[in-house]
Protein backbone atom coordinates (compact mmCIF):
# COMPACT_ATOMS: atom_id res chain seq x y z
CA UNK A 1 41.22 105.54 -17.11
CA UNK A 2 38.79 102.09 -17.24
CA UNK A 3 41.44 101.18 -20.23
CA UNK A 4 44.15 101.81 -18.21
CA UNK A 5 42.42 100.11 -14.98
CA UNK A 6 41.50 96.94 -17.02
CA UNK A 7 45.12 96.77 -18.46
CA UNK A 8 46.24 96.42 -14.46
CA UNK A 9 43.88 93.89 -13.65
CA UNK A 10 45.06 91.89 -16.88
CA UNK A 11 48.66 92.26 -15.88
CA UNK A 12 48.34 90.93 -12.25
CA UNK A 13 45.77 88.11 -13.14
CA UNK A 14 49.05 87.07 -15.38
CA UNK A 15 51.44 87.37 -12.88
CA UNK A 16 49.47 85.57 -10.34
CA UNK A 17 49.04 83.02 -12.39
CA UNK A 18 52.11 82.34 -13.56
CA UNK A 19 53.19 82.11 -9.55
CA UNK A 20 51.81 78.64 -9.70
CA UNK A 21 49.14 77.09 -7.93
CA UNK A 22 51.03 76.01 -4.63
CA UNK A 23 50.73 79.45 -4.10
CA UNK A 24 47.60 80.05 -5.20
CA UNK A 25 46.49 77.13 -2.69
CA UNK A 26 48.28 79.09 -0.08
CA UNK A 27 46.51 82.16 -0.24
CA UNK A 28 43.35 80.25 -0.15
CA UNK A 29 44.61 77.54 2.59
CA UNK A 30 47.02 78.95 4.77
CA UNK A 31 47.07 76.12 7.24
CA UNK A 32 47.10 72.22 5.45
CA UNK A 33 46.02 70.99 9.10
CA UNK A 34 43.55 73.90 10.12
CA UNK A 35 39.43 73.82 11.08
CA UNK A 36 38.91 74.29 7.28
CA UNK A 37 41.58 71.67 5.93
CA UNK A 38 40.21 68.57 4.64
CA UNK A 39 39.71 65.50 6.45
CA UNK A 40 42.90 63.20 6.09
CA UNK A 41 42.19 60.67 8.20
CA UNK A 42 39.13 58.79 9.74
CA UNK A 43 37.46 60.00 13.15
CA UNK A 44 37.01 56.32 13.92
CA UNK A 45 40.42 54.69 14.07
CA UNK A 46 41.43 52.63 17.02
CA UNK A 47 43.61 52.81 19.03
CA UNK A 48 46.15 50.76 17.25
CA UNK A 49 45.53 52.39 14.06
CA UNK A 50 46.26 55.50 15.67
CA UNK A 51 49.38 54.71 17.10
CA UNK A 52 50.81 53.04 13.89
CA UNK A 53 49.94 56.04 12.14
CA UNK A 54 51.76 58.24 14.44
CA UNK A 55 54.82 55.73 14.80
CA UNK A 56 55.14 55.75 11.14
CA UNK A 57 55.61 59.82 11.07
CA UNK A 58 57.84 59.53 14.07
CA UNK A 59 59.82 56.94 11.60
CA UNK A 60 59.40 58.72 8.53
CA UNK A 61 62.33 61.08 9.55
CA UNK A 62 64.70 58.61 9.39
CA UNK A 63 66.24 55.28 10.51
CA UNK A 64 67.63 57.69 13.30
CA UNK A 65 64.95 60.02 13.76
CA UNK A 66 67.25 63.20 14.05
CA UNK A 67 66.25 66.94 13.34
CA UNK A 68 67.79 70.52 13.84
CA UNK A 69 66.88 74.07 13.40
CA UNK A 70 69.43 76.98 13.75
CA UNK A 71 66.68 79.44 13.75
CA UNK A 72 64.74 79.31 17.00
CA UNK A 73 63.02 81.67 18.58
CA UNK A 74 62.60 81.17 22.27
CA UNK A 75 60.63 83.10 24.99
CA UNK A 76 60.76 82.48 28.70
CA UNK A 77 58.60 83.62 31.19
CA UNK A 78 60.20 86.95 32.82
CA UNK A 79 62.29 87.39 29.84
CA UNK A 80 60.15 89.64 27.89
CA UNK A 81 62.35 89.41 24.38
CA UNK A 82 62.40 86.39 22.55
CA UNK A 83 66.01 84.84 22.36
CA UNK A 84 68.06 83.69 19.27
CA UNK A 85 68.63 79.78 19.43
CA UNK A 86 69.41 76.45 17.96
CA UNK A 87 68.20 73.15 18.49
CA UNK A 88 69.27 69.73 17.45
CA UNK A 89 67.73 66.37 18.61
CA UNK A 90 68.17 63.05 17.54
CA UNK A 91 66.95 59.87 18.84
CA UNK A 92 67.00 57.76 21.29
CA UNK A 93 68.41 60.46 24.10
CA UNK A 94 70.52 62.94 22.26
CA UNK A 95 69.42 66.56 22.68
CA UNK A 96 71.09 70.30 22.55
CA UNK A 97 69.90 73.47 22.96
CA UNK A 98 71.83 76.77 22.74
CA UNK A 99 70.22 79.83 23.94
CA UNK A 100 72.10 83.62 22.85
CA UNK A 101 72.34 86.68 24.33
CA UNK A 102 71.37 88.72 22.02
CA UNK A 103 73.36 91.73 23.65
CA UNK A 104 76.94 89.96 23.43
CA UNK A 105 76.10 86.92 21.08
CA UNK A 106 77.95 84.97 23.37
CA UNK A 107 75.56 81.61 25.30
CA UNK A 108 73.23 82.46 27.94
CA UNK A 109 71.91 78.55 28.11
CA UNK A 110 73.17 75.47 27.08
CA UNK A 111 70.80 72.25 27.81
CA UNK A 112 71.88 69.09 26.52
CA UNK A 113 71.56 65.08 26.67
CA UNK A 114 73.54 62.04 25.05
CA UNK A 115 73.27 58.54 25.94
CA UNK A 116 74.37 59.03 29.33
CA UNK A 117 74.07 62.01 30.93
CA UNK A 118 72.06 65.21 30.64
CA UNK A 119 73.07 68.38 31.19
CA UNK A 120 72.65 72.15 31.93
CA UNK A 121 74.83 75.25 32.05
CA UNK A 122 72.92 78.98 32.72
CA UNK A 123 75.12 82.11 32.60
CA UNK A 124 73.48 83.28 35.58
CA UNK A 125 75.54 86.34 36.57
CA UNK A 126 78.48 84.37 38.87
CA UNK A 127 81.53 84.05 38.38
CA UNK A 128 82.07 80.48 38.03
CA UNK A 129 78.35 78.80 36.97
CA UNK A 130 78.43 75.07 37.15
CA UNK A 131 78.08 72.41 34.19
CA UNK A 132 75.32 70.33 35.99
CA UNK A 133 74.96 66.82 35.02
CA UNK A 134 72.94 64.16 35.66
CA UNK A 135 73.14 60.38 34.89
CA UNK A 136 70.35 59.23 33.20
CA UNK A 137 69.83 56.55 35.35
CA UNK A 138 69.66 58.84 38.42
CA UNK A 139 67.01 61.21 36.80
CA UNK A 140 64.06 59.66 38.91
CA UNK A 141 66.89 60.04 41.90
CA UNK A 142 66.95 64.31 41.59
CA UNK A 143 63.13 64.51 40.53
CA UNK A 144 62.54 62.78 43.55
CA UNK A 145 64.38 65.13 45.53
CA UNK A 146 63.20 67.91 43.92
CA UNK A 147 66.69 68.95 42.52
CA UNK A 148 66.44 68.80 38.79
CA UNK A 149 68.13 71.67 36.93
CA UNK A 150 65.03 72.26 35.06
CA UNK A 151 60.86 70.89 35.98
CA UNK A 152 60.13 68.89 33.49
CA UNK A 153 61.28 65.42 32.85
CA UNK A 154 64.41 65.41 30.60
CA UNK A 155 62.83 61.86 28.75
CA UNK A 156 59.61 63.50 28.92
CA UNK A 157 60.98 66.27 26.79
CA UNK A 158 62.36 63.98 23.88
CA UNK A 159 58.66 62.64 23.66
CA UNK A 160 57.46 66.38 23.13
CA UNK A 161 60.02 66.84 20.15
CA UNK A 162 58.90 64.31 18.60
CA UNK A 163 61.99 61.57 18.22
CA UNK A 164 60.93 58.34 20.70
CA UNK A 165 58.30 55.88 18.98
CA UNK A 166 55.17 54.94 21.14
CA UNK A 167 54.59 51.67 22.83
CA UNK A 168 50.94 50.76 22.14
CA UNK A 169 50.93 48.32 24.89
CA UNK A 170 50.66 51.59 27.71
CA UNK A 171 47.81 53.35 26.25
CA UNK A 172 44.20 53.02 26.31
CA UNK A 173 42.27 55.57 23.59
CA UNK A 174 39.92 58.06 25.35
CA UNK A 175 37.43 60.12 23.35
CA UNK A 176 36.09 63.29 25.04
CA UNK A 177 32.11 63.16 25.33
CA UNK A 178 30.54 65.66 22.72
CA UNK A 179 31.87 66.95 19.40
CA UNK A 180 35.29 67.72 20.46
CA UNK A 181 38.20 67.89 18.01
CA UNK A 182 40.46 65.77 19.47
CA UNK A 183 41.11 62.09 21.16
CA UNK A 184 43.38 61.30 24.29
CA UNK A 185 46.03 58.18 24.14
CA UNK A 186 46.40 57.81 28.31
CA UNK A 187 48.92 56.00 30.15
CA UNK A 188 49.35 55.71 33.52
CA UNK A 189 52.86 55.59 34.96
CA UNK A 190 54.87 55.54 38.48
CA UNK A 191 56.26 59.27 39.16
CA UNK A 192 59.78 59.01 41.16
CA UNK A 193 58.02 59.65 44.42
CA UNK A 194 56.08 57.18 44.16
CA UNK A 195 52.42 59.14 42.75
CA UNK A 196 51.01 57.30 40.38
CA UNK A 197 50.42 59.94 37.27
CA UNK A 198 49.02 60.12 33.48
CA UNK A 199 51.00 60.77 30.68
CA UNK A 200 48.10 61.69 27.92
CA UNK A 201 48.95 62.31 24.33
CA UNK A 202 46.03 64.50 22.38
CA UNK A 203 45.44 63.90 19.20
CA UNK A 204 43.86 65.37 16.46
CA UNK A 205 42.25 62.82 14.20
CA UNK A 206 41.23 64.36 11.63
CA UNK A 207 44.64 65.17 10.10
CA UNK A 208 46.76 62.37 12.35
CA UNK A 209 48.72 65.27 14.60
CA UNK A 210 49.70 65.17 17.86
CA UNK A 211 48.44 68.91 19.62
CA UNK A 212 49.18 68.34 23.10
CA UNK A 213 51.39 66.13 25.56
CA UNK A 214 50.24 65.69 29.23
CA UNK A 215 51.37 65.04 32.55
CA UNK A 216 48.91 65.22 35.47
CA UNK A 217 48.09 63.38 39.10
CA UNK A 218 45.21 61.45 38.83
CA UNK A 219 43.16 64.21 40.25
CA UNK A 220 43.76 66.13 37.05
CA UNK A 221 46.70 68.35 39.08
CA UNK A 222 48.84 69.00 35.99
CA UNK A 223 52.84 68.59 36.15
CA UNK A 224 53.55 69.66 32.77
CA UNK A 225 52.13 70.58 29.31
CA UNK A 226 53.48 70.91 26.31
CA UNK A 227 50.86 72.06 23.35
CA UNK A 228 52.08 71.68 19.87
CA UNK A 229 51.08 74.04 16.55
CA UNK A 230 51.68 75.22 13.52
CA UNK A 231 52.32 72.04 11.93
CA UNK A 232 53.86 71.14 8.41
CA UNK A 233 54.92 68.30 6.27
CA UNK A 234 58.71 68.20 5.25
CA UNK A 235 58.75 67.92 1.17
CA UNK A 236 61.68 65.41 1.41
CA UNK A 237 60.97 62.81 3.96
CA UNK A 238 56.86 62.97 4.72
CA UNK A 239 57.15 63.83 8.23
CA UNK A 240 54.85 66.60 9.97
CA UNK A 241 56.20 68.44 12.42
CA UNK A 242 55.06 71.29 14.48
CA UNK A 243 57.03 74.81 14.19
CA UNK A 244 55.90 76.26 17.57
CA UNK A 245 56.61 74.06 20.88
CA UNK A 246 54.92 75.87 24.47
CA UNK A 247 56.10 74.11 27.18
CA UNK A 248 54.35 74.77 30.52
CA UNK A 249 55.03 73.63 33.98
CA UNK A 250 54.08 74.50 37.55
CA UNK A 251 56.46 75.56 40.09
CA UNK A 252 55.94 76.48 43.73
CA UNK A 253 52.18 77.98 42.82
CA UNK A 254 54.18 79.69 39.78
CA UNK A 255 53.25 78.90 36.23
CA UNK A 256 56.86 79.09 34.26
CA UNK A 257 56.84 78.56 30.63
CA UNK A 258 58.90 78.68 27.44
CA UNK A 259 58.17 78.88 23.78
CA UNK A 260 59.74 77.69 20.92
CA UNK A 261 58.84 78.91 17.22
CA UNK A 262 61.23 77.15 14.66
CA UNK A 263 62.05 78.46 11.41
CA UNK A 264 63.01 76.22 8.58
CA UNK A 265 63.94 73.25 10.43
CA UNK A 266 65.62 70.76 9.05
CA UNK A 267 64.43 67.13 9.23
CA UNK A 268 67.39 63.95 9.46
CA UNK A 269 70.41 65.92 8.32
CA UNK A 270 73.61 64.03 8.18
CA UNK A 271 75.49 65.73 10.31
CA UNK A 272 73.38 64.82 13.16
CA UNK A 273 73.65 61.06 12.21
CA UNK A 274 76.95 61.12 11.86
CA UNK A 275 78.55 63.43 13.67
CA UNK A 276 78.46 62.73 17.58
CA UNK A 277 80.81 66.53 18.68
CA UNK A 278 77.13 67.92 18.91
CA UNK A 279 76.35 65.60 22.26
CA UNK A 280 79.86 66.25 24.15
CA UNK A 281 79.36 67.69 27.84
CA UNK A 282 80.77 71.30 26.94
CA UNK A 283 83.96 72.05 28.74
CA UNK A 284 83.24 76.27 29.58
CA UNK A 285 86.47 77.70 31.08
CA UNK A 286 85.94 78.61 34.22
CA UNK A 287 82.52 76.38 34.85
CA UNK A 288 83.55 73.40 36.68
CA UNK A 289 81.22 70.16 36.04
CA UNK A 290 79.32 68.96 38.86
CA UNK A 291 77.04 65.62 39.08
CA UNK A 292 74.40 66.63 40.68
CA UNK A 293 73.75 63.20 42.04
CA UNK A 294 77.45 62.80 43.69
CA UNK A 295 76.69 66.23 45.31
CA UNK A 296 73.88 64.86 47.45
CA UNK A 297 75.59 61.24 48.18
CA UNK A 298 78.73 63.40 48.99
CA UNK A 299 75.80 65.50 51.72
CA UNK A 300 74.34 62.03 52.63
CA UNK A 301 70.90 62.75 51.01
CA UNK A 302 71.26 59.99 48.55
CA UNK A 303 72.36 56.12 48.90
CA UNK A 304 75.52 55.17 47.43
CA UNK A 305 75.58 54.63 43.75
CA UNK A 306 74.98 50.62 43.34
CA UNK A 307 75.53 48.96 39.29
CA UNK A 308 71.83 48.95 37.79
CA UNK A 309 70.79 48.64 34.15
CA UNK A 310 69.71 52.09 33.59
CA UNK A 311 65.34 52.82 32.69
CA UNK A 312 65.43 55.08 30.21
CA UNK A 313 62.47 54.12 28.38
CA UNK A 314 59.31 55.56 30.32
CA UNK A 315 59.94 58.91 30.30
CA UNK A 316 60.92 59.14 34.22
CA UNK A 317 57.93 57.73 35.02
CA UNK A 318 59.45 53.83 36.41
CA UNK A 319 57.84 50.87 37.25
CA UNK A 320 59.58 50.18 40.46
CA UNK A 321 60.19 51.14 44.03
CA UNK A 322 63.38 54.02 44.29
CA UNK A 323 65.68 52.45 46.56
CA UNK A 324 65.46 53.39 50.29
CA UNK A 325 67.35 56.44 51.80
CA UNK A 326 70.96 55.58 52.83
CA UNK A 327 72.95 56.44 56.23
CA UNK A 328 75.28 59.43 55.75
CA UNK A 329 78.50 59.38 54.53
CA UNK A 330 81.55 59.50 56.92
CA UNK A 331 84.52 61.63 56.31
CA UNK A 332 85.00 65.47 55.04
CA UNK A 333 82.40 66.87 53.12
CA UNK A 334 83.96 69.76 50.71
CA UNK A 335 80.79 71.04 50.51
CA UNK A 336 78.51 72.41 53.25
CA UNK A 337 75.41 73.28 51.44
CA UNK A 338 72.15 73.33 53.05
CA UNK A 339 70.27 73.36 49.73
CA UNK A 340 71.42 72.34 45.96
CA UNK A 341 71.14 75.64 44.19
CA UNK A 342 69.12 76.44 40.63
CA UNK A 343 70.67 78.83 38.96
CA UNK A 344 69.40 82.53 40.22
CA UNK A 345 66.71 84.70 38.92
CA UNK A 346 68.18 84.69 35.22
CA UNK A 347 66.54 81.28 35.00
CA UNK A 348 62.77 81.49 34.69
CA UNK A 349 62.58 77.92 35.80
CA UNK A 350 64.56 78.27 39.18
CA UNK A 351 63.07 77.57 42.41
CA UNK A 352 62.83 80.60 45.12
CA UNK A 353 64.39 79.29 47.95
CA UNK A 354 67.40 77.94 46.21
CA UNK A 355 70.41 78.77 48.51
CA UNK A 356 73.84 80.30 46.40
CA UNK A 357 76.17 77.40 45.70
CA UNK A 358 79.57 77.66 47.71
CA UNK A 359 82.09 77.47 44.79
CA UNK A 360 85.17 75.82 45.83
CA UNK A 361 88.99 75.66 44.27
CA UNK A 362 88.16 72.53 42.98
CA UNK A 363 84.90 69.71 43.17
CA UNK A 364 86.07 66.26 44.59
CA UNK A 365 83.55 64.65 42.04
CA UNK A 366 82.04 65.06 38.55
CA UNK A 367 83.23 62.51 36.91
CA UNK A 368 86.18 64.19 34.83
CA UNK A 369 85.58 66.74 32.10
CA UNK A 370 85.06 65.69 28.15
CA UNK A 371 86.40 66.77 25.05
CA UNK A 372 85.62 70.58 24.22
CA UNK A 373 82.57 70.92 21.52
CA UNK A 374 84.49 71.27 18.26
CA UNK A 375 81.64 72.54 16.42
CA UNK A 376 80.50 75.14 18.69
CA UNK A 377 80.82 78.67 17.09
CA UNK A 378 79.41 81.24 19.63
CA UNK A 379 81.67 81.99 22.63
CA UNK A 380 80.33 81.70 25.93
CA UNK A 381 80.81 85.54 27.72
């Protein structure tokens, strides 16, 4: 029996071996950027320093930093299965997420940017649910009336996955008192009413990663967090990359979230420097398209659109003054809507006292309708 037991032993010591040692390592180091990795970088670097180093892995995906993964998990808050997805993003505003049902395989989300507009469809359980879109120009316009399709900042969210290099000239490095893990790149910005907020970055310096993003008042009332794990280094172009996004942000007293856990993304593919189908406003049959911003001017709760160069830099968050509420608009209004409406209770990020959207023949605005995704593959039930 010993003979026999000693034989085994032999025999997987072999095979072990002969698995290599990157998986060896594995087995002994699970996590390269854990407590118990070592030290790649110096606790000490400035602030400068820091953000080079972080610019330079931002960069290291490509001269378009671009990146997809058609095997996302994501979990909402009052959804209690995870959801089949894809995600592609690719810099400077170019974003699109697909959420499935996993009942019909048909969409149940589709959340989208390009250079101009971002958008959002939900199938929310009527008959007709509407493309929203919104310039990017107007973004601060909606946040400041409390209209956006979804609460957090659309440029906010390209920062989070990872795609828009960092101005060094906004931040100022803060390191926590006592031995804490981490260091804080702060900048403070304009929100679009006005508020004067923080965007903070946390960092951890010891292996160079970026762990959480930040927005908060200045009182330390947070707006939105996104906290950033799992982290690994693509074998072909250097970059690290985190494989689970959480997303937080607080709603009328309500704490909504979603979770992202990405399997085998894929960092600068061509097809996402190349190719711009992926970016198209989806035409869905039977969905009209409607600019959210033309549906308040056409209510008079916005001023006429005026020609401005459009701030899509700072993450929402401008320098300037919005411009002052305008008269009402004379004439028929198609719509007689008392409230803009979020999509109903099959979006965890609506807001409660969202009133139904009146859905008419046809919408006197929305800009026309673009050129239907050719590269989409799951129908939309």
């Amino acid at each position: 029996m010993r003979k026999h037991f000693a034989t085994g032993a032999l025999a997987a010591a072999v095979a072990l071996s002969g698995c290599g040692c990157q998986t060896w390592s594995r087995w002994r180091n699970p996590d390269p950027f854990g407590e118990k990795a070592p030290q790649r970088y110096s606790a000490e670097l400035t602030k400068d320093q820091l953000i080079e180093h972080l610019n330079q892995n931002i960069l290291a995906v490509g001269e378009v930093p671009a990146w997809r993964c058609d095997r996302v998990k994501v979990q909402m808050t009052g959804i209690p299965a995870s959801l089949p997805a894809t995600l592609a993003v690719r810099a400077p505003h170019s974003l699109r997420m697909r959420v499935a049902n996993p009942l019909t395989g048909g969409d149940a989300l589709d959340l989208g940017s390009n250079d101009q507009y971002f958008w959002m469809w939900m199938k929310d359980g009527s008959p007709s649910p509407p493309v929203m879109t919104v310039r990017h120009d107007e973004v601060d316009l909606l946040a400041q009336s409390s209209v956006m399709p979804i609460p957090v900042h659309p440029h906010w969210l390209m920062e989070v996955l990872g795609v828009v290099p960092l101005e060094a000239a906004e931040y100022s490095l803060v390191k926590p008192t006592g031995n804490q893990p981490y260091v804080d790149l702060v900048a403070e910005r304009t929100a679009p009413d006005g508020e004067r907020v923080q965007r903070i970055i946390r960092v951890n310096p010891r292996h160079g990663i970026i762990v959480e993003h930040r927005l908060q008042k200045l009182n330390g009332d947070l707006l939105g967090k996104a906290s950033l794990s799992r982290h690994f280094q693509d074998p072909q172009s250097g970059a690290v990359m985190p494989r689970l996004i959480s997303i937080d942000a607080p709603i009328e007293g309500r704490s909504m979230s979603m979770t992202m856990t990405f399997d085998a993304p894929e960092v600068n593919p061509p097809s996402l420097v190349s190719d711009d189908h992926l970016w198209l406003i989806p035409e869905i049959p039977g969905s009209p398209r409607v600019d959210l911003a033309d549906l308040l001017r056409h209510q008079g709760r916005l001023p006429p659109r005026t020609v401005q160069e459009p701030n899509i830099r700072k993450s929402g968050f401008s320098r300037t003054e919005a411009p002052a509420e305008a008269a009402p608009e004379t004439g028929p209004v198609a719509l007689k809507l008392e409230e803009v409406a979020e999509p109903e209770a099959a979006n965890p990020f609506a807001r409660r006292n969202a009133a139904p959207v009146e859905q008419p023949e046809a919408y006197p605005f929305g800009g026309g309708s673009e050129p239907l995704d050719s590269i989409s593959r799951r129908p939309r039930e």
